[in-house]
C-alpha atoms as a PDB file:
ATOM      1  CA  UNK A   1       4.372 -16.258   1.186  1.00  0.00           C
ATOM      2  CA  UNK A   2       7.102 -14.334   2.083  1.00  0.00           C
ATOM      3  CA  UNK A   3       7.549 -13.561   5.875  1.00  0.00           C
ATOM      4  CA  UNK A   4       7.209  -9.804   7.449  1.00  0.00           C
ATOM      5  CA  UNK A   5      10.388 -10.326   8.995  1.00  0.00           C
ATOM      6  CA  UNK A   6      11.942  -6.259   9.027  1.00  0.00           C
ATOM      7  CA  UNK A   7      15.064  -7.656   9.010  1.00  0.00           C
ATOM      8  CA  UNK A   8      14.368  -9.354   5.800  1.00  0.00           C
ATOM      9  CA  UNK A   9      14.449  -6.465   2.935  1.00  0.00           C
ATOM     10  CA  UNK A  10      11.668  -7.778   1.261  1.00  0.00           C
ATOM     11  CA  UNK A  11       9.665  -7.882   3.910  1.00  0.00           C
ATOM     12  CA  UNK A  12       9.330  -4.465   3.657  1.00  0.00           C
ATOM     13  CA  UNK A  13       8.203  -4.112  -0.073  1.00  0.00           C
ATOM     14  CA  UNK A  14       5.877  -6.814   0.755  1.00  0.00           C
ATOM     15  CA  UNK A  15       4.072  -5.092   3.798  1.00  0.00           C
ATOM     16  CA  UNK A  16       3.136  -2.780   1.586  1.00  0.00           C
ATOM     17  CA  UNK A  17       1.368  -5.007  -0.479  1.00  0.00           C
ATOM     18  CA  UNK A  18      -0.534  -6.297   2.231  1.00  0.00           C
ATOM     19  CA  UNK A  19      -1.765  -3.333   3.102  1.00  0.00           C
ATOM     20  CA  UNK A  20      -2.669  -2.631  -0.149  1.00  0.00           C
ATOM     21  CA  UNK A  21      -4.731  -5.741  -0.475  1.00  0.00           C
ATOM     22  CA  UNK A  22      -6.356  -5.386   3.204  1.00  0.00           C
ATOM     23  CA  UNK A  23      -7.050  -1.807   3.107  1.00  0.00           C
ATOM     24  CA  UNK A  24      -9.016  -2.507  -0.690  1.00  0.00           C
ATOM     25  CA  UNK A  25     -10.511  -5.353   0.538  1.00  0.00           C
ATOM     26  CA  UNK A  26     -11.837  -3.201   3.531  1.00  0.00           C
ATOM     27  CA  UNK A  27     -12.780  -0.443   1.257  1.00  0.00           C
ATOM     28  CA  UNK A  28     -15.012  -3.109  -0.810  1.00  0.00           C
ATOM     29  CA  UNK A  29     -16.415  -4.344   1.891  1.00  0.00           C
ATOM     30  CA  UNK A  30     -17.720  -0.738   2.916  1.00  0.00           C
ATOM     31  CA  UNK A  31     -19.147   0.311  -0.116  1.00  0.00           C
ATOM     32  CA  UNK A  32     -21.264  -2.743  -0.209  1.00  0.00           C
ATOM     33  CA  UNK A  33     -22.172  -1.771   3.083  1.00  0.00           C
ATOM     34  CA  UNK A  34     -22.965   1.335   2.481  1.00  0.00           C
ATOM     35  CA  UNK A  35     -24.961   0.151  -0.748  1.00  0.00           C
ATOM     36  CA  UNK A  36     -27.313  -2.110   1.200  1.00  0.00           C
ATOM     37  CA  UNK A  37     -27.869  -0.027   4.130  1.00  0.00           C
ATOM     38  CA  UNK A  38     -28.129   2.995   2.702  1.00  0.00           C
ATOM     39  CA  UNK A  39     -25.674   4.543   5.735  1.00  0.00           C
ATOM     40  CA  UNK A  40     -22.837   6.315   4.426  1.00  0.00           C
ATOM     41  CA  UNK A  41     -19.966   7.675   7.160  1.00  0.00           C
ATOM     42  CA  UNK A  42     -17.345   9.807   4.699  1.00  0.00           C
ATOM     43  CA  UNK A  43     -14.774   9.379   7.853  1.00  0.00           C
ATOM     44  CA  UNK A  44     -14.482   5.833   7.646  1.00  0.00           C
ATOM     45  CA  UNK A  45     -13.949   6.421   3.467  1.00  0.00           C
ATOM     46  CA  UNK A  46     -11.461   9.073   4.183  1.00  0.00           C
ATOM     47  CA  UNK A  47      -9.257   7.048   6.979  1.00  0.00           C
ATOM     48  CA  UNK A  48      -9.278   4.042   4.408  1.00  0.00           C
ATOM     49  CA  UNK A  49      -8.650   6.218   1.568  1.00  0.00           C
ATOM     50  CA  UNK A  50      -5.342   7.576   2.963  1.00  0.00           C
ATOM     51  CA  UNK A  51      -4.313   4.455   3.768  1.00  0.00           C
ATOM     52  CA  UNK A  52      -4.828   3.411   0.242  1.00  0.00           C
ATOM     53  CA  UNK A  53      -2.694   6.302  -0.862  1.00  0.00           C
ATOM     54  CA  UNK A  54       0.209   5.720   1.695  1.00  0.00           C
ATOM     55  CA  UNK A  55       0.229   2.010   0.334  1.00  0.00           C
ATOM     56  CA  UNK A  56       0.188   3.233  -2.995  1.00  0.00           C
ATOM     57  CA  UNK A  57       2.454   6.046  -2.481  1.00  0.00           C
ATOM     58  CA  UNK A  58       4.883   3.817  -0.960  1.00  0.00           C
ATOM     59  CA  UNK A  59       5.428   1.462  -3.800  1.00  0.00           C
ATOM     60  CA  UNK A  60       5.225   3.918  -6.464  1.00  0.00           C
ATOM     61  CA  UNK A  61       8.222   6.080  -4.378  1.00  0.00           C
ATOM     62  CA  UNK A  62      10.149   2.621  -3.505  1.00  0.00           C
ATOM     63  CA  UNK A  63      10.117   2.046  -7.627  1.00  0.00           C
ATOM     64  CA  UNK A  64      11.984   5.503  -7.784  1.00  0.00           C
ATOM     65  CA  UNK A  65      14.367   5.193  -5.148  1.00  0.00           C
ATOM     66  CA  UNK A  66      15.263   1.549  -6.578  1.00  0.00           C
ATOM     67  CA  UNK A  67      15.410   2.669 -10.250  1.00  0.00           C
ATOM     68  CA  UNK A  68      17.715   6.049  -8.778  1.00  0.00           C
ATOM     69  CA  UNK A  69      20.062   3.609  -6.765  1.00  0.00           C
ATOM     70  CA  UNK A  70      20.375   1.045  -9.630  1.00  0.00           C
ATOM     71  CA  UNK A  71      21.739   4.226 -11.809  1.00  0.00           C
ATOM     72  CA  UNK A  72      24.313   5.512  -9.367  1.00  0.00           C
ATOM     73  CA  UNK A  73      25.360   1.862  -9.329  1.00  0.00           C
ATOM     74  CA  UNK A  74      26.364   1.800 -12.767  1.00  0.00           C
ATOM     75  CA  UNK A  75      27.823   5.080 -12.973  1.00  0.00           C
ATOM     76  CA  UNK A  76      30.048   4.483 -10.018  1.00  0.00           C
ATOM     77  CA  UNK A  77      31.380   1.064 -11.815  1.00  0.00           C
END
C-alpha cells in the first residue's frame, strides 16, 4: 500500500481512494442499519453522500486535469 505521504504525488490520488472506499463502506454499513432498525436519519445520508461525491468528483476532475496536462506536453515538444 502506498503511503499518504503529501509530499509523495501519489499520495494524493490515493487519498482519494481511501475515502472513496471508507466513506462507501460507511454508507453500507448505514443502510443496513437503517434496514434492521427501521430508523432512518436523511442527515447522516446526506453528510456521507457529499463526501461520496467530493471523492468521486475528485478523481473524475484529476483524470481531466492529467489528460489536459499530458496534451500541452506534447504540443509544447
Amino acid at each position: 500500500m502506498t503511503s499518504v505521504d503529501p509530499r509523495k504525488s501519489e499520495s494524493i490520488t490515493n487519498q482519494a481512494n481511501y475515502l472513496m472506499t471508507v466513506v462507501t463502506s460507511l454508507l453500507i454499513a448505514s443502510l443496513t442499519s437503517s434496514i434492521q432498525t427501521g430508523v432512518w436519519v436523511p442527515v447522516q445520508y446526506f453528510i456521507l453522500g457529499s463526501f461520496w461525491a467530493l471523492a468521486a468528483g475528485y478523481r473524475e476532475i484529476k483524470k481531466v486535469i492529467e489528460a489536459w496536462t499530458k496534451k500541452q506536453q506534447l504540443s509544447s515538444s
